[in-house]
Structures are given as C-alpha cells and as structure tokens.
Protein backbone atom coordinates (compact mmCIF):
# COMPACT_ATOMS: atom_id res chain seq x y z
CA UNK A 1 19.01 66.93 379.67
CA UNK A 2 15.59 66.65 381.43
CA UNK A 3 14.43 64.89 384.11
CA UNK A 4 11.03 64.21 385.92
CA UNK A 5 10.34 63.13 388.61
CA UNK A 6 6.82 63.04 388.34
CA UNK A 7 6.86 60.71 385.29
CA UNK A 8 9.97 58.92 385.88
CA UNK A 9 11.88 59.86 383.13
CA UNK A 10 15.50 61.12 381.87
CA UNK A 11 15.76 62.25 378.33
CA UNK A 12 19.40 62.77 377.05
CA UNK A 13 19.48 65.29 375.01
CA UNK A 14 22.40 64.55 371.75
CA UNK A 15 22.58 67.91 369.49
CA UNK A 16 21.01 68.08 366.41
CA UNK A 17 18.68 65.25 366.96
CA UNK A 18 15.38 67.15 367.39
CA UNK A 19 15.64 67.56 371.15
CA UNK A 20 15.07 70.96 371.10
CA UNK A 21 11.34 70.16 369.94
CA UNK A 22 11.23 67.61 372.71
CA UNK A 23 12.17 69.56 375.51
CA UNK A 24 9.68 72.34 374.86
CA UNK A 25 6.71 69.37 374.85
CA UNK A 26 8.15 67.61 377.96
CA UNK A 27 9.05 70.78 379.94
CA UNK A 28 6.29 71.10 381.74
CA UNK A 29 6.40 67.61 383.50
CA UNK A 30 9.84 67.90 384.45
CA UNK A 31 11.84 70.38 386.86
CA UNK A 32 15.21 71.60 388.21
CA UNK A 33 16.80 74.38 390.11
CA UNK A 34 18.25 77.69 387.77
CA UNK A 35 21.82 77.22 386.35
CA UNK A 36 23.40 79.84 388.51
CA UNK A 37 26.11 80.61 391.57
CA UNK A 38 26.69 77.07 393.40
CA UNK A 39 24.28 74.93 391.04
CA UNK A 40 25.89 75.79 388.24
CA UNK A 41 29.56 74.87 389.79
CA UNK A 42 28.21 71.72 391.11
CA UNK A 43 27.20 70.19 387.54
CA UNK A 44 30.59 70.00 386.66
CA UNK A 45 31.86 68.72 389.81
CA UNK A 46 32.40 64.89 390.06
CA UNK A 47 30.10 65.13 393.36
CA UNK A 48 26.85 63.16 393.51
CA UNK A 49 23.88 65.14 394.39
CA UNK A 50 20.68 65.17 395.32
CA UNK A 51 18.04 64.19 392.49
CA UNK A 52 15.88 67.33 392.75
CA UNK A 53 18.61 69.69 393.39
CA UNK A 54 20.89 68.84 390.26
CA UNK A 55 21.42 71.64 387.62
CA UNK A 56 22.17 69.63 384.61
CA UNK A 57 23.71 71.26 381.67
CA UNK A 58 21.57 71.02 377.97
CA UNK A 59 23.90 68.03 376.96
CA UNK A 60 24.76 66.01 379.90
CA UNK A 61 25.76 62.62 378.80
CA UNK A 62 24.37 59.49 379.94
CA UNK A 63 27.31 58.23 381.94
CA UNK A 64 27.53 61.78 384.00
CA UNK A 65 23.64 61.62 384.55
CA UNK A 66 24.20 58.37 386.01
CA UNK A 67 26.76 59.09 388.05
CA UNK A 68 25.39 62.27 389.65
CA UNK A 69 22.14 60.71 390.27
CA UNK A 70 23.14 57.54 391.52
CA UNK A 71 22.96 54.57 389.74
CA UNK A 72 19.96 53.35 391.94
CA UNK A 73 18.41 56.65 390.89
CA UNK A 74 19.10 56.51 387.32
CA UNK A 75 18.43 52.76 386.37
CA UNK A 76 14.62 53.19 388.07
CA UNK A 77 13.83 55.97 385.43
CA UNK A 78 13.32 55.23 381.81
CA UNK A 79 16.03 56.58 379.70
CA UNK A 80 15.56 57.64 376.43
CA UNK A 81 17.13 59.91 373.54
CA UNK A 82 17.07 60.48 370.10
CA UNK A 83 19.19 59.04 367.42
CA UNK A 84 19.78 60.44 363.44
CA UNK A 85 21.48 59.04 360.57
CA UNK A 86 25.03 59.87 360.86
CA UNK A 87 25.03 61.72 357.39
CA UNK A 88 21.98 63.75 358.15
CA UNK A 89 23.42 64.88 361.39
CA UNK A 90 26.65 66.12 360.05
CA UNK A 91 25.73 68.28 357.55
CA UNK A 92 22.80 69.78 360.06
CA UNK A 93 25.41 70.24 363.04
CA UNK A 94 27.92 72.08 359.84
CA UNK A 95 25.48 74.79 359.28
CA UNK A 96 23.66 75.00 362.79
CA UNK A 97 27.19 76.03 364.11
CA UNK A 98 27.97 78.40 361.28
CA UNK A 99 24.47 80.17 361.51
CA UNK A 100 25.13 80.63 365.49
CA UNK A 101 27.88 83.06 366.45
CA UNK A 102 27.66 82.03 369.94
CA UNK A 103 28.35 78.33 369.55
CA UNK A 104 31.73 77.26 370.47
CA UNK A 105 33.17 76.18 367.45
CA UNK A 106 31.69 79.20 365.42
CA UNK A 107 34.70 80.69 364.63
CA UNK A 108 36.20 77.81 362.81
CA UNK A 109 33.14 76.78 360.96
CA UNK A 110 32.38 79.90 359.59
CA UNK A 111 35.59 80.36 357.30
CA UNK A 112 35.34 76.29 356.32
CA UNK A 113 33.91 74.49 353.89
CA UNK A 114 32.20 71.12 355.00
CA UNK A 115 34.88 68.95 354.25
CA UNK A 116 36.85 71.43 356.20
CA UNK A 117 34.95 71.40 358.80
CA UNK A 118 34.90 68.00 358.70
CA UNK A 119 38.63 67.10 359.15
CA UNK A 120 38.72 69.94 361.49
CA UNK A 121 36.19 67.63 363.97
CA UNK A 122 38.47 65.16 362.81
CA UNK A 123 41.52 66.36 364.58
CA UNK A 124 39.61 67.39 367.76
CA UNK A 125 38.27 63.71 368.04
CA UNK A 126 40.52 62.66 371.07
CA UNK A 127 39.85 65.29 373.32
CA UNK A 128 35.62 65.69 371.96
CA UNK A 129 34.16 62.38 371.23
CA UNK A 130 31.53 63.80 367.94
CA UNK A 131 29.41 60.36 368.33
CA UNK A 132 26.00 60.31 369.22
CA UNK A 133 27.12 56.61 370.81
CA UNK A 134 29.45 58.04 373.08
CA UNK A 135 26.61 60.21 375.13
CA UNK A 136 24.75 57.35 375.57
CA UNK A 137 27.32 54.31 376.87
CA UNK A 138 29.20 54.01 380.15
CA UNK A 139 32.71 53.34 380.75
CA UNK A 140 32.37 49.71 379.14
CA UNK A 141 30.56 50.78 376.31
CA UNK A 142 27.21 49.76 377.70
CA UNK A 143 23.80 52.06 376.74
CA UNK A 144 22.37 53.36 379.32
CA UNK A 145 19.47 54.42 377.38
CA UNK A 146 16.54 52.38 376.60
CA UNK A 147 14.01 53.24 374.06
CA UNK A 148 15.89 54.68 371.52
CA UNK A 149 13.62 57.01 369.02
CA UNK A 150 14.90 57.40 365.68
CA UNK A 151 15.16 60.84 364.40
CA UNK A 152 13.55 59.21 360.68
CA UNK A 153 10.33 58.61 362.62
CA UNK A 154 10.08 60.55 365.50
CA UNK A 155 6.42 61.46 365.44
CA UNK A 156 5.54 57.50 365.91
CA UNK A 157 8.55 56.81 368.30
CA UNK A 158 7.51 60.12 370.20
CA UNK A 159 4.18 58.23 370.60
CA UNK A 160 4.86 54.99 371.48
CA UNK A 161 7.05 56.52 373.92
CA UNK A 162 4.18 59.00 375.58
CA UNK A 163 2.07 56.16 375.58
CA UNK A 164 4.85 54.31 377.84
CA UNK A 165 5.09 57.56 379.96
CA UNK A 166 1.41 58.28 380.58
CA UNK A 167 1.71 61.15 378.96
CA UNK A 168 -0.82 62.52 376.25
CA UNK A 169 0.94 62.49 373.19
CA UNK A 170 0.71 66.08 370.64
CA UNK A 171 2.67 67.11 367.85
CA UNK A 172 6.27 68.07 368.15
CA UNK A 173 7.33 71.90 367.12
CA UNK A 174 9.94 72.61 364.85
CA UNK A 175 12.56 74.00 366.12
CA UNK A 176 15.98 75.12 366.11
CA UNK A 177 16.59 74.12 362.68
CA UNK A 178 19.25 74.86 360.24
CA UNK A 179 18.69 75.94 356.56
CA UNK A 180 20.76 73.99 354.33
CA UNK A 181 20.28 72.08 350.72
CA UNK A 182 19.20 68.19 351.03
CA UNK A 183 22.06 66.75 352.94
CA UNK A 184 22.32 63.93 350.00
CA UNK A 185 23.74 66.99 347.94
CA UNK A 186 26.84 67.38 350.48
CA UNK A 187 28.05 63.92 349.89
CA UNK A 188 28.63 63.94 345.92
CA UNK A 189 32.15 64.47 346.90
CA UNK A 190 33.96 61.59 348.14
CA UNK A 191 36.22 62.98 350.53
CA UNK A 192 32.94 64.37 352.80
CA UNK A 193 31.70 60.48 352.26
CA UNK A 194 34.74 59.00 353.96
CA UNK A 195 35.38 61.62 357.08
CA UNK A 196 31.30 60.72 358.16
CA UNK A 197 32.21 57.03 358.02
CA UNK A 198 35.28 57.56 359.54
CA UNK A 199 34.49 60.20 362.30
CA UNK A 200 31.10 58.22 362.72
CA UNK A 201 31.94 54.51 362.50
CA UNK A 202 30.08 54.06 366.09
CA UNK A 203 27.37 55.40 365.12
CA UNK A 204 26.61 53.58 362.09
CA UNK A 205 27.32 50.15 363.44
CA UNK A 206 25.31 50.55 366.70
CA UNK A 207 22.40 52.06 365.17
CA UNK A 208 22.14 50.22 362.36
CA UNK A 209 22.01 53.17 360.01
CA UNK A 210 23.42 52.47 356.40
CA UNK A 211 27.08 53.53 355.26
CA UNK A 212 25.36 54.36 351.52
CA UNK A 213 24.55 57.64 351.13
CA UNK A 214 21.62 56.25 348.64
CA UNK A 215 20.22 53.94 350.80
C-alpha cells in the first residue's frame, strides 16, 4: 500500500494486478517510516496511528487502511486500486508463486499442477479470502475504493487517474511479471474453468468481468 500525503492519495495494492509498476511511478510522491523494530509490530496491531508514522505492509487491505488511519483520514483521500479479470489473475498468481521460492505458498505450488493449485486455494478459502473484492470492501461489503482501474486498460485508467491527482502522467514499467503461456491455454480443461468461477464468484459479479473464458 502507498500513501501520500502530498497528493492525497491511498493506492491499495491487490497482487498480481500490476501494482508493482505503479508503486515504482508513484513512489516518489508518497512516504512512510522503514518496516522495522516498533513500526513494523505496530502494522499488525489493531491500534490506530498516526497518518505519517504508519508502516503499512505491501498488501494492506482497504478495511485495515481505514481503520488505522481513521476513517476521517481515509475517506478525505482518493482511494484507488487495480482490478484484473479473474482468469488472467489466476493463472499469473500460479506461476508468480512457483517462480518465487520466498513466497509463502511456494512450497505447495511448486510440486502442483494448476488445477492443483487451484483446489489447494480452494481449501484455504476460509481462513485467506483469494478475492480481489475482499481487499477492497469493509465489514458490510461496502468499497472503499473509488476509481477503480482495470488491469485490461491500465495505461488510459493510469491517466485519467494522474490527471485527477495532478500528477504528470508517464508510462508504466513492467515489472514483476511471470512467464507463462496465454492464460486462455490453462482453461481448455474444465475442471480449472469451474474452481476460477467458483473460488472467484465475487470477483466476477462486482467487476463485471465475463464468466466465458472466450469472451
């Protein structure tokens, strides 16, 4: 997550959404004290802090952001992530976490196939929400967010919303990406089809993205 203060701006960062190549554009107009010792103890601690003294962690949700900052805080800032088609996502996060030994989940993903891997998020689902919906909402299901940019056409979004910032827009880096076949090519099978709809169903219906792989 990044906030400025300068700008007035909180961008939530969901993984695999292109936020790495956000960040490194909107760095310099944003600021926060090193993730160590106290800092670092205090971002996990349901204890409001000051603004300009929180540590936040690379994937605070929208909810804790609120809720550390103040809800007087928060709601004067615009709030803004990045959304991606639910099918795109999935097969992105599959191989980011297998190509990245330090992830989390590494171990796991690296001896599964996707439909493994798959039904392995699957089984995790009620103690790790995998939605991109549920970083955004609060308690009654509310986003907290507002614009939304869309993944599909970031560049334009990514304008529009620098243009809304006062900030001169420039083209976004690539980066942290994940080398994989076109992601249409991991849905032939119909049991990969059927998790993403499943695991995903939030997604789809609050972002409007299309349940047909072929759309």
């Amino acid at each position: 997550m990044l906030i400025s203060h300068s700008h007035h701006f909180i961008f939530i960062h969901i993984q695999k959404t292109a936020g790495q190549s956000l960040k490194r554009v909107l760095a310099p107009f944003c600021s926060q004290p090193p993730r160590t010792g106290l800092r670092r103890l205090l971002s996990h601690l349901p204890v409001p802090e000051d603004s300009r003294d929180i540590a936040f962690r690379a994937h605070t949700t929208a909810r804790w952001a609120r809720f550390k900052l103040s809800p007087a805080v928060f709601d004067r800032y615009t709030r803004f992530a990045v959304v991606r088609n639910p099918f795109d996502r999935a097969v992105s996060n599959y191989h980011f976490v297998r190509q990245r030994p330090e992830h989390h989940t590494h171990r796991y993903a690296k001896c599964m196939d996707f439909v493994e891997y798959l039904a392995f998020l699957k089984s995790r689902r009620w103690a790790r929400d995998p939605t991109q919906r549920g970083r955004l909402v609060d308690t009654h299901g509310r986003l907290l967010v507002d614009p939304l940019l869309r993944f599909e056409s970031l560049e334009a979004d990514f304008a529009t919303l620098c243009a809304r910032l006062g900030i001169d827009a420039c083209e976004l880096p690539r980066r942290n990406t994940s080398r994989h076949e076109p992601w249409r090519e991991y849905y032939r099978d119909p049991a990969a089809r059927a998790l993403v709809l499943d695991l995903f169903a939030a997604d789809f219906a609050e972002f409007g993205y299309s349940r047909t792989v072929d759309a």
